[in-house]
PDB file of N, CA and C in Angstrom:
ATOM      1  N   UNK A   1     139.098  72.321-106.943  1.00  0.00           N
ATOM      2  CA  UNK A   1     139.296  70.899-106.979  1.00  0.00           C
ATOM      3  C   UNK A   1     140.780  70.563-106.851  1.00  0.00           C
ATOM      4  N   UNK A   2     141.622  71.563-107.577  1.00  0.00           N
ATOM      5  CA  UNK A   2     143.166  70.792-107.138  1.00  0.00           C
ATOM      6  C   UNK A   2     143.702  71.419-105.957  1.00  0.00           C
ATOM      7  N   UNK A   3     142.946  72.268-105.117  1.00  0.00           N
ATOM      8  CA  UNK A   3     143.339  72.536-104.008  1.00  0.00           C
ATOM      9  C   UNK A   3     142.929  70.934-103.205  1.00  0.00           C
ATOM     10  N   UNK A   4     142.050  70.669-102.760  1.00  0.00           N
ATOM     11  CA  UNK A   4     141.665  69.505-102.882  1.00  0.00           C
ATOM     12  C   UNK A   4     142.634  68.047-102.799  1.00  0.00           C
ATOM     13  N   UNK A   5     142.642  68.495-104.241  1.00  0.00           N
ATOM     14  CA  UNK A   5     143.874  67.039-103.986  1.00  0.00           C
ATOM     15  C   UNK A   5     144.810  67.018-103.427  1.00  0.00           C
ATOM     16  N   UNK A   6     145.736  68.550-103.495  1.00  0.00           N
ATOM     17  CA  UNK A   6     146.797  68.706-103.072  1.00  0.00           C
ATOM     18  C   UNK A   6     146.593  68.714-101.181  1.00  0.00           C
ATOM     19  N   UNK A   7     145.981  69.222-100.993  1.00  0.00           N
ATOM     20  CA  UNK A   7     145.126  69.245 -99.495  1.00  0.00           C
ATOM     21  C   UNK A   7     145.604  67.565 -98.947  1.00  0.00           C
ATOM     22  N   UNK A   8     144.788  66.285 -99.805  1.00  0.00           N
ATOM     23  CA  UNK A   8     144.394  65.250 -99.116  1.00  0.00           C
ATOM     24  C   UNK A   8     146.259  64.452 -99.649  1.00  0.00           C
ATOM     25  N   UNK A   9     147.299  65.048-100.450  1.00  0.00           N
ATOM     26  CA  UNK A   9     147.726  64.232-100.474  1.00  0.00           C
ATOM     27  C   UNK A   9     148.985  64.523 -99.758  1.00  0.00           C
ATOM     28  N   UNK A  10     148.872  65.913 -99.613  1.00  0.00           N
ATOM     29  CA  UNK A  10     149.604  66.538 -98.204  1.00  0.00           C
ATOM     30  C   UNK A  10     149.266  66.083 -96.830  1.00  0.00           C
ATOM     31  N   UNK A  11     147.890  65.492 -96.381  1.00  0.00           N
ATOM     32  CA  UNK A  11     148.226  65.022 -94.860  1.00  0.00           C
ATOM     33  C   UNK A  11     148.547  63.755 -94.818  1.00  0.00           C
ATOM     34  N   UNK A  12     148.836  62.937 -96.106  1.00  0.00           N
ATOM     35  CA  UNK A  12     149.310  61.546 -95.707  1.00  0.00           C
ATOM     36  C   UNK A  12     150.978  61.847 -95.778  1.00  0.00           C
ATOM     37  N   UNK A  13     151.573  62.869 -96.452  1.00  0.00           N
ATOM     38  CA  UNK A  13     153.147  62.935 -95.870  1.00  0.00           C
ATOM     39  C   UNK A  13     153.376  63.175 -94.506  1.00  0.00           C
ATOM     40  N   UNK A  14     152.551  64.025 -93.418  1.00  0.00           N
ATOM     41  CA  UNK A  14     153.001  64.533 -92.360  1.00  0.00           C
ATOM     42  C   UNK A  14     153.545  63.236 -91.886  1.00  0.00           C
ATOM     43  N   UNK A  15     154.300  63.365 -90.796  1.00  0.00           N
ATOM     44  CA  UNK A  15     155.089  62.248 -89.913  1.00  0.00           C
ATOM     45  C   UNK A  15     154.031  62.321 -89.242  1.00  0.00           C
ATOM     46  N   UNK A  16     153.850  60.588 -88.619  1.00  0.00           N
ATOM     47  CA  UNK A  16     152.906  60.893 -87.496  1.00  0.00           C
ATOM     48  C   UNK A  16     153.510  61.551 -86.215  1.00  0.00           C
ATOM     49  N   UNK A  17     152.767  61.708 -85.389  1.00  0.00           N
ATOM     50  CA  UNK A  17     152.916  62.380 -83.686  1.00  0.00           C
ATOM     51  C   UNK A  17     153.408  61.451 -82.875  1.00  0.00           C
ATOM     52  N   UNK A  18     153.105  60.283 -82.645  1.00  0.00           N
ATOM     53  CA  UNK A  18     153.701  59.384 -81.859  1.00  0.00           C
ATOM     54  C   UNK A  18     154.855  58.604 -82.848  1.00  0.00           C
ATOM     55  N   UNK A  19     156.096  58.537 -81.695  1.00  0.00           N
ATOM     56  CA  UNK A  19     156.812  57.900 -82.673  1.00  0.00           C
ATOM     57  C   UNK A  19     157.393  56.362 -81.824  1.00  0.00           C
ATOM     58  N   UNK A  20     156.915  56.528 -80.417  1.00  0.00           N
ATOM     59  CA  UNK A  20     157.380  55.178 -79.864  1.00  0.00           C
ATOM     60  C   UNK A  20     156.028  54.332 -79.657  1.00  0.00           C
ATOM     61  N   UNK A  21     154.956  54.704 -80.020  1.00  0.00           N
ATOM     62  CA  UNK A  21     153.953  53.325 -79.773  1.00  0.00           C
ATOM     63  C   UNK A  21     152.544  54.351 -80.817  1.00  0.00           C
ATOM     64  N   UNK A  22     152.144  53.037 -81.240  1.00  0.00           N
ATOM     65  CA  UNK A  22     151.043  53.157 -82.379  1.00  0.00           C
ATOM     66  C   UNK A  22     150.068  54.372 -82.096  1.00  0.00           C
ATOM     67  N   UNK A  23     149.578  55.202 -83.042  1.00  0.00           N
ATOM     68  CA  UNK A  23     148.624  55.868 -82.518  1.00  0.00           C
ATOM     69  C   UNK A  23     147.266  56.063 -81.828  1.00  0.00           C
ATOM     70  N   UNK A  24     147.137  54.724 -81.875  1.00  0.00           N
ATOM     71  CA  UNK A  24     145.636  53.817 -81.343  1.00  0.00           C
ATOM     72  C   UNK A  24     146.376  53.405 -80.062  1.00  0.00           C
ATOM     73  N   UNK A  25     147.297  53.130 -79.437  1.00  0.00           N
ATOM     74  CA  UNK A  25     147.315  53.304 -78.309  1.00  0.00           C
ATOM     75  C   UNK A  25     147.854  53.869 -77.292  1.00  0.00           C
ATOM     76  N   UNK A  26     147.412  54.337 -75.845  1.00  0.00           N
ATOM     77  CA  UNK A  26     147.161  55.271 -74.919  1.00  0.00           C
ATOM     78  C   UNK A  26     148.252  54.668 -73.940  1.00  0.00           C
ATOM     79  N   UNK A  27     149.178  55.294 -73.312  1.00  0.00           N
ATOM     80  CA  UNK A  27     149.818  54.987 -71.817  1.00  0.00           C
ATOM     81  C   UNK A  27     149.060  54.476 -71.302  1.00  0.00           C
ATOM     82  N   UNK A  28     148.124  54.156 -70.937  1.00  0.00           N
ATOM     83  CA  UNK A  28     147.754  53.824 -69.782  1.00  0.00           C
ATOM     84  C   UNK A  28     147.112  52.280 -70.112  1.00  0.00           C
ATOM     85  N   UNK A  29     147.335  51.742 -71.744  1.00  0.00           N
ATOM     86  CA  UNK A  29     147.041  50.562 -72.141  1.00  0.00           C
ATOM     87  C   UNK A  29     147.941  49.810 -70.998  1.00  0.00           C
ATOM     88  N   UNK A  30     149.008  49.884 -70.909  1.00  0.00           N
ATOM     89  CA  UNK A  30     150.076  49.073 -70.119  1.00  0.00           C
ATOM     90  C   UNK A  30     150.292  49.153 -68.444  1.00  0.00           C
ATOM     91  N   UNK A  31     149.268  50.653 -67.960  1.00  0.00           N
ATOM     92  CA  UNK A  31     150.103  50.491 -67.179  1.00  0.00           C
ATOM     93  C   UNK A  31     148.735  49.346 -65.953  1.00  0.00           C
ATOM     94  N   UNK A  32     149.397  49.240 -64.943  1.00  0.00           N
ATOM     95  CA  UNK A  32     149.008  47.288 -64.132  1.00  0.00           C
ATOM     96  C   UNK A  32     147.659  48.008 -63.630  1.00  0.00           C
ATOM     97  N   UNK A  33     147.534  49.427 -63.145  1.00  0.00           N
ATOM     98  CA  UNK A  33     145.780  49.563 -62.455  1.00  0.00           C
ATOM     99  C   UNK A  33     144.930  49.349 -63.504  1.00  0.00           C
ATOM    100  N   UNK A  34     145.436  49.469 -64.657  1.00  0.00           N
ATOM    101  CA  UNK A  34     144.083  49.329 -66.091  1.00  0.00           C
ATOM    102  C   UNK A  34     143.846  48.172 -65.989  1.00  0.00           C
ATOM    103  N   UNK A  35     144.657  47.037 -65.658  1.00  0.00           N
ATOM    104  CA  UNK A  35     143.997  45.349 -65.667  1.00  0.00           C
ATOM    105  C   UNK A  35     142.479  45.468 -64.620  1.00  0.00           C
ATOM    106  N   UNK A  36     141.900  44.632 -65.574  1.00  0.00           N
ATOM    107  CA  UNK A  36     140.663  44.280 -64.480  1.00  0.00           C
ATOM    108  C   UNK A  36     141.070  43.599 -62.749  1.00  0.00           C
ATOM    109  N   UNK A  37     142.226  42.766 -63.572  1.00  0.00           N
ATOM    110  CA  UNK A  37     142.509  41.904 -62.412  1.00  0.00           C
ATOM    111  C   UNK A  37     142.761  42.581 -61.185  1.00  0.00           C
ATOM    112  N   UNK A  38     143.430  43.954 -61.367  1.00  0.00           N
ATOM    113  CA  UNK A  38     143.912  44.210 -60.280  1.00  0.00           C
ATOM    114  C   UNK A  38     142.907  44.688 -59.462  1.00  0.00           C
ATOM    115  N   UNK A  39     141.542  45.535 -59.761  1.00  0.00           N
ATOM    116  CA  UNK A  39     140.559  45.844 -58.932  1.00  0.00           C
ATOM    117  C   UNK A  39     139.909  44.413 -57.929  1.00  0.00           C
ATOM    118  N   UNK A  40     139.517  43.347 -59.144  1.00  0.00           N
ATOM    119  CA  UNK A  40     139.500  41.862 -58.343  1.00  0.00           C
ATOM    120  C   UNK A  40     140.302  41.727 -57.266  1.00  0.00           C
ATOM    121  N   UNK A  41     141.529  41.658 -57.218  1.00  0.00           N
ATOM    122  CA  UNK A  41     142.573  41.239 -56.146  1.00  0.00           C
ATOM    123  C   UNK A  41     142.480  42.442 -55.059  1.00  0.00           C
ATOM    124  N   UNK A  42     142.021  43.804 -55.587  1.00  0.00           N
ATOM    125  CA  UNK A  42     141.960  44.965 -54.118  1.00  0.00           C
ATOM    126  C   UNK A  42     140.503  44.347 -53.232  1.00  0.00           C
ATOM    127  N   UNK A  43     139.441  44.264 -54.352  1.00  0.00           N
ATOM    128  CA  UNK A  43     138.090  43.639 -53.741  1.00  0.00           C
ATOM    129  C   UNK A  43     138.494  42.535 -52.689  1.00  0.00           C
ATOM    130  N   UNK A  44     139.328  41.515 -52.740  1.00  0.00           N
ATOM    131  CA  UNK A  44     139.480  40.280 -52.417  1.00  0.00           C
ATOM    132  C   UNK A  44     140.018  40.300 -51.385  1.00  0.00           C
ATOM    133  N   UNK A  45     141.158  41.499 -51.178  1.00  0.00           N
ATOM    134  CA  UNK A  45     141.653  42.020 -50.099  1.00  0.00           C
ATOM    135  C   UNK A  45     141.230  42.629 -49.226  1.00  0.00           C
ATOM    136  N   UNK A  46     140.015  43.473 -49.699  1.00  0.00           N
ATOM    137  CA  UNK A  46     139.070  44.118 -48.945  1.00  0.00           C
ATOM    138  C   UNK A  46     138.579  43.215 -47.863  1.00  0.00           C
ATOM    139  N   UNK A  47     137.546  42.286 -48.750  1.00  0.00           N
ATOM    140  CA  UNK A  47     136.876  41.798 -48.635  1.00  0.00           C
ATOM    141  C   UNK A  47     137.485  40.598 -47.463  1.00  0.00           C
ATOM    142  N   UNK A  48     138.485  40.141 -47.181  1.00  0.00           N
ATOM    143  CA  UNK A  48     139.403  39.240 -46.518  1.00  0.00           C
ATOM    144  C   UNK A  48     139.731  39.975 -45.264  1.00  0.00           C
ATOM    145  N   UNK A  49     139.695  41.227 -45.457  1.00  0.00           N
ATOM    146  CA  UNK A  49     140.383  41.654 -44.121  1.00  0.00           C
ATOM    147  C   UNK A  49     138.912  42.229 -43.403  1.00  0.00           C
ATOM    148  N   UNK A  50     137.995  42.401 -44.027  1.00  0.00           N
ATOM    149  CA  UNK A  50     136.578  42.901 -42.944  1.00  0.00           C
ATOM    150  C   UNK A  50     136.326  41.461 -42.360  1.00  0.00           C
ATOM    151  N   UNK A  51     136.441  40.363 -43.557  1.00  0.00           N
ATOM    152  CA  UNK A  51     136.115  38.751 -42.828  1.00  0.00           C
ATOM    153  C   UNK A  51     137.061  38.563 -41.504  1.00  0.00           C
ATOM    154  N   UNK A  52     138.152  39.129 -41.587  1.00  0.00           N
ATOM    155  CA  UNK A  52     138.925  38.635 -40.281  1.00  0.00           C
ATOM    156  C   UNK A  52     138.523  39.618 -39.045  1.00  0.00           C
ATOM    157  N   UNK A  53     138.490  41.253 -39.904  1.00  0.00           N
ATOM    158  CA  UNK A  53     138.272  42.132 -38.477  1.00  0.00           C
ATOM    159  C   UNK A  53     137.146  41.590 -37.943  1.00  0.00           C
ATOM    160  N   UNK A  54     135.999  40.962 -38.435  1.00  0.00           N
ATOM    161  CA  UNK A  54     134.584  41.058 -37.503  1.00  0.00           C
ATOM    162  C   UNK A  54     134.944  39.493 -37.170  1.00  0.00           C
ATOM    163  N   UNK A  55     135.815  38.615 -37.916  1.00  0.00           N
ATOM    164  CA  UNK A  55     135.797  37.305 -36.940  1.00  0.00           C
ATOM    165  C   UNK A  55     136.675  37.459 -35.347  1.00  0.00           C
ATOM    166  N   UNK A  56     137.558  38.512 -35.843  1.00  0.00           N
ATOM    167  CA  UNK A  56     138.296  38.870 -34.464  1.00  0.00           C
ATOM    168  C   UNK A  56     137.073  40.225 -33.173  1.00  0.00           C
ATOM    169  N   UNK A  57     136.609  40.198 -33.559  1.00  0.00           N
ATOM    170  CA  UNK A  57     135.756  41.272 -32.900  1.00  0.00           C
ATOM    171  C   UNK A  57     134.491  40.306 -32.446  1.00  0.00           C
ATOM    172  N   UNK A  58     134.269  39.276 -33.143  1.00  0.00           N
ATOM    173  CA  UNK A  58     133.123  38.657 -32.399  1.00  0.00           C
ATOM    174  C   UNK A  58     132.811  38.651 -30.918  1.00  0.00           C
ATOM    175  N   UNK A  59     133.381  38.122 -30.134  1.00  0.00           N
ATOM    176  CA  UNK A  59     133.803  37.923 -28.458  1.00  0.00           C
ATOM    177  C   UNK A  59     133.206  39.301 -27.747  1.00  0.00           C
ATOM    178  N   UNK A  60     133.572  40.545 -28.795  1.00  0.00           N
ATOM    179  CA  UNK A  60     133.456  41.596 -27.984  1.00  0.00           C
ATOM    180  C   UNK A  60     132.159  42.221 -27.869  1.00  0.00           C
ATOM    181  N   UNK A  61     131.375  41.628 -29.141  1.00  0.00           N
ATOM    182  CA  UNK A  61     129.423  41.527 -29.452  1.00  0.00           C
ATOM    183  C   UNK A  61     128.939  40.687 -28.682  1.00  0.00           C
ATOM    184  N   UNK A  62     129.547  39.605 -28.457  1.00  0.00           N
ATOM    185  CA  UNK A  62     128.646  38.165 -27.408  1.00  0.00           C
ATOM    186  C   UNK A  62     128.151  37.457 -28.700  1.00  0.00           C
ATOM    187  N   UNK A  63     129.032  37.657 -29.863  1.00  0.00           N
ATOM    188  CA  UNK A  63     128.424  36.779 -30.972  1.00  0.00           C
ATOM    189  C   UNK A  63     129.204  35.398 -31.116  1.00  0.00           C
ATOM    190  N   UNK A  64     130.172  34.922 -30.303  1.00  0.00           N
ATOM    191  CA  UNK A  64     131.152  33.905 -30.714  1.00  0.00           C
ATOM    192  C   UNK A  64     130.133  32.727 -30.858  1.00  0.00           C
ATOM    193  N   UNK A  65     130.211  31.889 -32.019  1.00  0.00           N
ATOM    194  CA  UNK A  65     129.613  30.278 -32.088  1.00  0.00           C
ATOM    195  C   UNK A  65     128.484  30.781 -32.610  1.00  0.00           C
ATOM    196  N   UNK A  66     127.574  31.801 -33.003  1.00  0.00           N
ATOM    197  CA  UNK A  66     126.295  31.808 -33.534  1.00  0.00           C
ATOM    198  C   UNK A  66     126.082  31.828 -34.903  1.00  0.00           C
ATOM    199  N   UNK A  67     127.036  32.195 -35.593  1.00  0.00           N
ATOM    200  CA  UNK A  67     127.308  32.194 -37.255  1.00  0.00           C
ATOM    201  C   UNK A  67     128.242  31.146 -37.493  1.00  0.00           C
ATOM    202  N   UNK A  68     127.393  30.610 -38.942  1.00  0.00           N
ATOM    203  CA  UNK A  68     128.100  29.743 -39.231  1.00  0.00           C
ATOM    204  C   UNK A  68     129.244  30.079 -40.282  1.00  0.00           C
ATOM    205  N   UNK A  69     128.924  31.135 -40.650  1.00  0.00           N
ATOM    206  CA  UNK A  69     130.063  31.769 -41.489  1.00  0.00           C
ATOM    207  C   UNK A  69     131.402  31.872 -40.731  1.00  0.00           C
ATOM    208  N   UNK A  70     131.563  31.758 -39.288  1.00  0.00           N
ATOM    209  CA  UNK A  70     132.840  31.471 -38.786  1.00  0.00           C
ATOM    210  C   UNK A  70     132.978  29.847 -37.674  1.00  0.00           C
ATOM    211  N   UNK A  71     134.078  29.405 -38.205  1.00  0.00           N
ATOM    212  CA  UNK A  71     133.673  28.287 -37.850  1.00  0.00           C
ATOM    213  C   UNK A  71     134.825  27.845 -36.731  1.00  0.00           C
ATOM    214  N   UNK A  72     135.789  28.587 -36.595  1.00  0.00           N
ATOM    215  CA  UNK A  72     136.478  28.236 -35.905  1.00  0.00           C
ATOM    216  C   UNK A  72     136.076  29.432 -34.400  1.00  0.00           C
ATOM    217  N   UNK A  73     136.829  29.106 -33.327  1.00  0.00           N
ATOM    218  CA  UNK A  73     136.839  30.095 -32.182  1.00  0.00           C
ATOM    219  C   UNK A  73     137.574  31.694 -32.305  1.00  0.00           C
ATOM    220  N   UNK A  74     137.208  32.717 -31.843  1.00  0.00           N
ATOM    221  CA  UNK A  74     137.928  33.899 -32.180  1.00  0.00           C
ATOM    222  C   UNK A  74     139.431  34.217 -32.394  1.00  0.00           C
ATOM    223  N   UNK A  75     139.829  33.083 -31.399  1.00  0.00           N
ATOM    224  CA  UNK A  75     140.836  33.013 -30.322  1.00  0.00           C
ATOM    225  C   UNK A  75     142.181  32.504 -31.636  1.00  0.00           C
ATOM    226  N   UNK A  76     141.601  31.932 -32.775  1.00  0.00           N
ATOM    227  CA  UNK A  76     142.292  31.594 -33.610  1.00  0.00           C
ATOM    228  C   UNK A  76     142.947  32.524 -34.175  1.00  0.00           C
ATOM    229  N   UNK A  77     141.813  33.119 -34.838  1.00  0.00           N
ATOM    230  CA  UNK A  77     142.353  35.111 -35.295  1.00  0.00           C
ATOM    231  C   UNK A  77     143.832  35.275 -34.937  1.00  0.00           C
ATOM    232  N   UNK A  78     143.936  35.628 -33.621  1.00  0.00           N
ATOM    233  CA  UNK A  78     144.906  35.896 -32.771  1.00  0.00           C
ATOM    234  C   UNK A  78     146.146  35.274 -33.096  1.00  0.00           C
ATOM    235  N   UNK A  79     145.764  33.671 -33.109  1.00  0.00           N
ATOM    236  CA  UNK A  79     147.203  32.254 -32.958  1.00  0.00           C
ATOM    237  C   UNK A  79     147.470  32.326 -34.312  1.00  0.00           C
ATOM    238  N   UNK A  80     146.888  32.568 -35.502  1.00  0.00           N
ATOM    239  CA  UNK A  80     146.942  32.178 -36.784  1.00  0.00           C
ATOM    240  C   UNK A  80     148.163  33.171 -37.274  1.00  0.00           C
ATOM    241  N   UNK A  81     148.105  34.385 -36.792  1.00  0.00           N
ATOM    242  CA  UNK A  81     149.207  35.391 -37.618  1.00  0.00           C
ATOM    243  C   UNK A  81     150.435  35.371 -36.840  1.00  0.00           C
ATOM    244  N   UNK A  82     150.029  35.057 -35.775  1.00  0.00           N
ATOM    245  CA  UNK A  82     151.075  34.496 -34.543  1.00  0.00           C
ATOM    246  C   UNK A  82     151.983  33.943 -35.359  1.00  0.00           C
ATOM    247  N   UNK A  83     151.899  32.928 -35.736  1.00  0.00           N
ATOM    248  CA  UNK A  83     152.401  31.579 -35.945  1.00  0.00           C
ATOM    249  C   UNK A  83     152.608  31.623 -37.365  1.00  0.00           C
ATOM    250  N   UNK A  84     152.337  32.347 -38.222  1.00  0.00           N
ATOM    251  CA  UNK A  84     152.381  32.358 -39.214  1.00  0.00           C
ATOM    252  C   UNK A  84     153.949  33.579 -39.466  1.00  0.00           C
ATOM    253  N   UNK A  85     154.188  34.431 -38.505  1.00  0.00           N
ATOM    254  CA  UNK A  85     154.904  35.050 -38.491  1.00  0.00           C
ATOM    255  C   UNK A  85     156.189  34.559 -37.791  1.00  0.00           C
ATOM    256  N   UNK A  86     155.979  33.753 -36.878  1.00  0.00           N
ATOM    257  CA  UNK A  86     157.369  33.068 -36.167  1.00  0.00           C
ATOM    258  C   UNK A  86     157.341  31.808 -37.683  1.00  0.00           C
ATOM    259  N   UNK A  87     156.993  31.426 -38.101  1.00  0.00           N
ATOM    260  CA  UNK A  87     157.365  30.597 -39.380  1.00  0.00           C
ATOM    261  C   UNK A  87     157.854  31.433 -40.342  1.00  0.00           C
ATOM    262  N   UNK A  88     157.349  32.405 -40.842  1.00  0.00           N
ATOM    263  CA  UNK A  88     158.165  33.239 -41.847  1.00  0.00           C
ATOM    264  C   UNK A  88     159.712  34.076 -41.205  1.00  0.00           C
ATOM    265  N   UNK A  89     159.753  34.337 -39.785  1.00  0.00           N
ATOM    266  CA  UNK A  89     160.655  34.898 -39.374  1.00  0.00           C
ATOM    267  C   UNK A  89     161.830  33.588 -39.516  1.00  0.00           C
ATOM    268  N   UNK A  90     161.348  32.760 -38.890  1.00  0.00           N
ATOM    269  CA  UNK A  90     162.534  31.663 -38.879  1.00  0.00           C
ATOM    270  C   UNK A  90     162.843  31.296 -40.478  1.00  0.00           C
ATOM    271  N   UNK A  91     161.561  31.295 -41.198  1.00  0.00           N
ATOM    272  CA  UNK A  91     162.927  31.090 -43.187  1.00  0.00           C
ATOM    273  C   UNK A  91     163.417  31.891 -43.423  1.00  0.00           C
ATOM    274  N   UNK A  92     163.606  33.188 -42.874  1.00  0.00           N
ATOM    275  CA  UNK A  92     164.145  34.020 -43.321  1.00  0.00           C
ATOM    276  C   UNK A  92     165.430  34.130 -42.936  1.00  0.00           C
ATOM    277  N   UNK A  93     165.553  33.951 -41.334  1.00  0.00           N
ATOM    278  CA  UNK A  93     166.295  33.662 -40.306  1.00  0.00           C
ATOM    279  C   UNK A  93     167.196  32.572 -40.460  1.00  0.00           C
ATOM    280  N   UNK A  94     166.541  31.593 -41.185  1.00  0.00           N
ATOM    281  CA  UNK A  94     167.529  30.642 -41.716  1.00  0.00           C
ATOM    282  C   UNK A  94     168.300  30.750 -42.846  1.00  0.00           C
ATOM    283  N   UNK A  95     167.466  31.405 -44.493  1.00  0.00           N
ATOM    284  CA  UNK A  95     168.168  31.696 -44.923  1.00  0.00           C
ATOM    285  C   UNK A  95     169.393  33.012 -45.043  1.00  0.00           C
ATOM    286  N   UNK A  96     169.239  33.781 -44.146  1.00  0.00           N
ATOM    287  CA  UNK A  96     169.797  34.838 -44.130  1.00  0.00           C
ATOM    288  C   UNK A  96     171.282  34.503 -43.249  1.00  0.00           C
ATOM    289  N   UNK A  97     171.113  33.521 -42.367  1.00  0.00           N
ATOM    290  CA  UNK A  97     171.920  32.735 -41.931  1.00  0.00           C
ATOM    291  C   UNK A  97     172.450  31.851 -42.644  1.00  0.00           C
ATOM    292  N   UNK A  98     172.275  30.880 -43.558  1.00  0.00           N
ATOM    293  CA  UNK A  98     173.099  30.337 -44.164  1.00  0.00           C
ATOM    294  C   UNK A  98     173.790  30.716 -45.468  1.00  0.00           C
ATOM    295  N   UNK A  99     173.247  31.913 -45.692  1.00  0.00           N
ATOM    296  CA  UNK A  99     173.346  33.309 -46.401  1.00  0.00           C
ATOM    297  C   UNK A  99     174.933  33.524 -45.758  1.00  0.00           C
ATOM    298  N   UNK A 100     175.351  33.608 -44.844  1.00  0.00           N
ATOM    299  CA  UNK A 100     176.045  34.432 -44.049  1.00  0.00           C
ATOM    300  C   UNK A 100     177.294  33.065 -43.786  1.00  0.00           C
ATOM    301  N   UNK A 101     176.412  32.010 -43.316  1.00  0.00           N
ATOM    302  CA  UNK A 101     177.716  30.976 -42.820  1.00  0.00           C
ATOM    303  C   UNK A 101     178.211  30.488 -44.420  1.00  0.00           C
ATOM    304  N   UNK A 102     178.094  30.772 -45.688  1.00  0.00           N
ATOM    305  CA  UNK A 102     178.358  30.020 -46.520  1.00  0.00           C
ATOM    306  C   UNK A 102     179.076  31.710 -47.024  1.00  0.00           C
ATOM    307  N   UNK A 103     179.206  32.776 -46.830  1.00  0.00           N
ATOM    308  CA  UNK A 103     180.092  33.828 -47.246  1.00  0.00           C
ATOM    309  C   UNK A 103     181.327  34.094 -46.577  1.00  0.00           C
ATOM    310  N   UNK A 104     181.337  33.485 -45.287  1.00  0.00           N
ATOM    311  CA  UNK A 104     182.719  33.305 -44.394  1.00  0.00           C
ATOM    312  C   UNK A 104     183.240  32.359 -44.975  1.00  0.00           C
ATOM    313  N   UNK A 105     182.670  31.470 -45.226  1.00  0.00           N
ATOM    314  CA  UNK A 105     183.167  29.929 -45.761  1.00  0.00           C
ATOM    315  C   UNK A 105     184.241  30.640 -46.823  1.00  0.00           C
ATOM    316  N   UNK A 106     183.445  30.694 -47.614  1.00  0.00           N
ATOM    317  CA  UNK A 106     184.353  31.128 -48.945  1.00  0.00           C
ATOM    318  C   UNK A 106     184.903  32.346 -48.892  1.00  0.00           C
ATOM    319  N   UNK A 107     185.261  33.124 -48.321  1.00  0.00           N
ATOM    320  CA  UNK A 107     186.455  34.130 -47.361  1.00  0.00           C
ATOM    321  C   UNK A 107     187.801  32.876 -46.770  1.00  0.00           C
ATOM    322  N   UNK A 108     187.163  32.122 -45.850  1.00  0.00           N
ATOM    323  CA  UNK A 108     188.238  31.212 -45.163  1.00  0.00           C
ATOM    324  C   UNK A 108     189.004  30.667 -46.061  1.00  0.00           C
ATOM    325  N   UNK A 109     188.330  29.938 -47.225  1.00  0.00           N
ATOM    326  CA  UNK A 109     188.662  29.259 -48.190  1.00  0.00           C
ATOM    327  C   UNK A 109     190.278  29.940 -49.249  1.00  0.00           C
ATOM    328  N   UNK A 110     189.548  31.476 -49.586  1.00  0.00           N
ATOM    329  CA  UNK A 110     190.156  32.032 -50.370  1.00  0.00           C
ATOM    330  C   UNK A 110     191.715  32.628 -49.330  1.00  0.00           C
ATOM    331  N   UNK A 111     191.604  33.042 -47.989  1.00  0.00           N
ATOM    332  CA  UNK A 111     192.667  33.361 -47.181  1.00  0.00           C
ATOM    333  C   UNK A 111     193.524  32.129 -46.929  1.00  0.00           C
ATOM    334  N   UNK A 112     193.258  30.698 -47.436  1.00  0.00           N
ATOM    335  CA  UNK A 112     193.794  29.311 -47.461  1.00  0.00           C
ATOM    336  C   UNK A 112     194.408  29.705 -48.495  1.00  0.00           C
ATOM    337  N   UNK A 113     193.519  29.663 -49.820  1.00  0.00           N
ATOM    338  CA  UNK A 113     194.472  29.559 -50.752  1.00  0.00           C
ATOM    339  C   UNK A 113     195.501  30.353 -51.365  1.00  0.00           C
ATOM    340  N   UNK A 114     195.441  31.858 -50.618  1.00  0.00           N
ATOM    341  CA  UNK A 114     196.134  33.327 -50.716  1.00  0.00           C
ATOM    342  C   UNK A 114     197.790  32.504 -50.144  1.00  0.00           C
ATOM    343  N   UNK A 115     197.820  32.112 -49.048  1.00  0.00           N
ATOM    344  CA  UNK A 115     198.942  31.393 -48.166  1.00  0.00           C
ATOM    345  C   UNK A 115     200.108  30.808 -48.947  1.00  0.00           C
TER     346      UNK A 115
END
């Protein structure tokens, strides 16, 4: 019996094992693939890009205009990333440019006031 006690009152001195996060929880509590969300958002992505490959592939079945699940012409597919990419090229293009004309500026400025 006093082995016993001495037994149970010896494993509450040990230090615990983890010393930077609780023992109830696991690495992998934190890390971003354990969110549910993120499987949602791969599904969604999936799921978005088969909707575009077979809306862009229609034309080539003889299916264009028979589903109503696509409602626009194939031909859009095509113009939509088009255009979506000369719009993102040009903000970028702009800011990277005024990025640039506003760092000479203040070069010119400072070789003024060096004088």
């Amino acid at each position: 019996m006093k082995n016993r006690e001495h037994e149970h009152s010896h494993r509450h001195t040990v230090a615990p094992v983890f010393t930077r996060a609780q023992p109830h929880q696991s690495v992998s509590d934190h890390a971003p693939s354990s969110h549910p969300h993120t499987m949602n958002r791969f599904v969604l992505h999936i799921l978005a890009f088969i909707y575009y490959a077979v809306w862009l592939l229609l034309p080539i079945f003889d299916l264009e205009g028979r589903w109503a699940v696509f409602p626009f012409p194939s031909i859009y597919a095509v113009y939509i990333p088009i255009v979506l990419l000369l719009i993102g090229f040009t903000i970028i293009g702009t800011f990277v440019g005024v990025l640039l004309l506003r760092d000479t500026e203040d070069e010119t400025m400072e070789a003024d006031t060096k004088r």
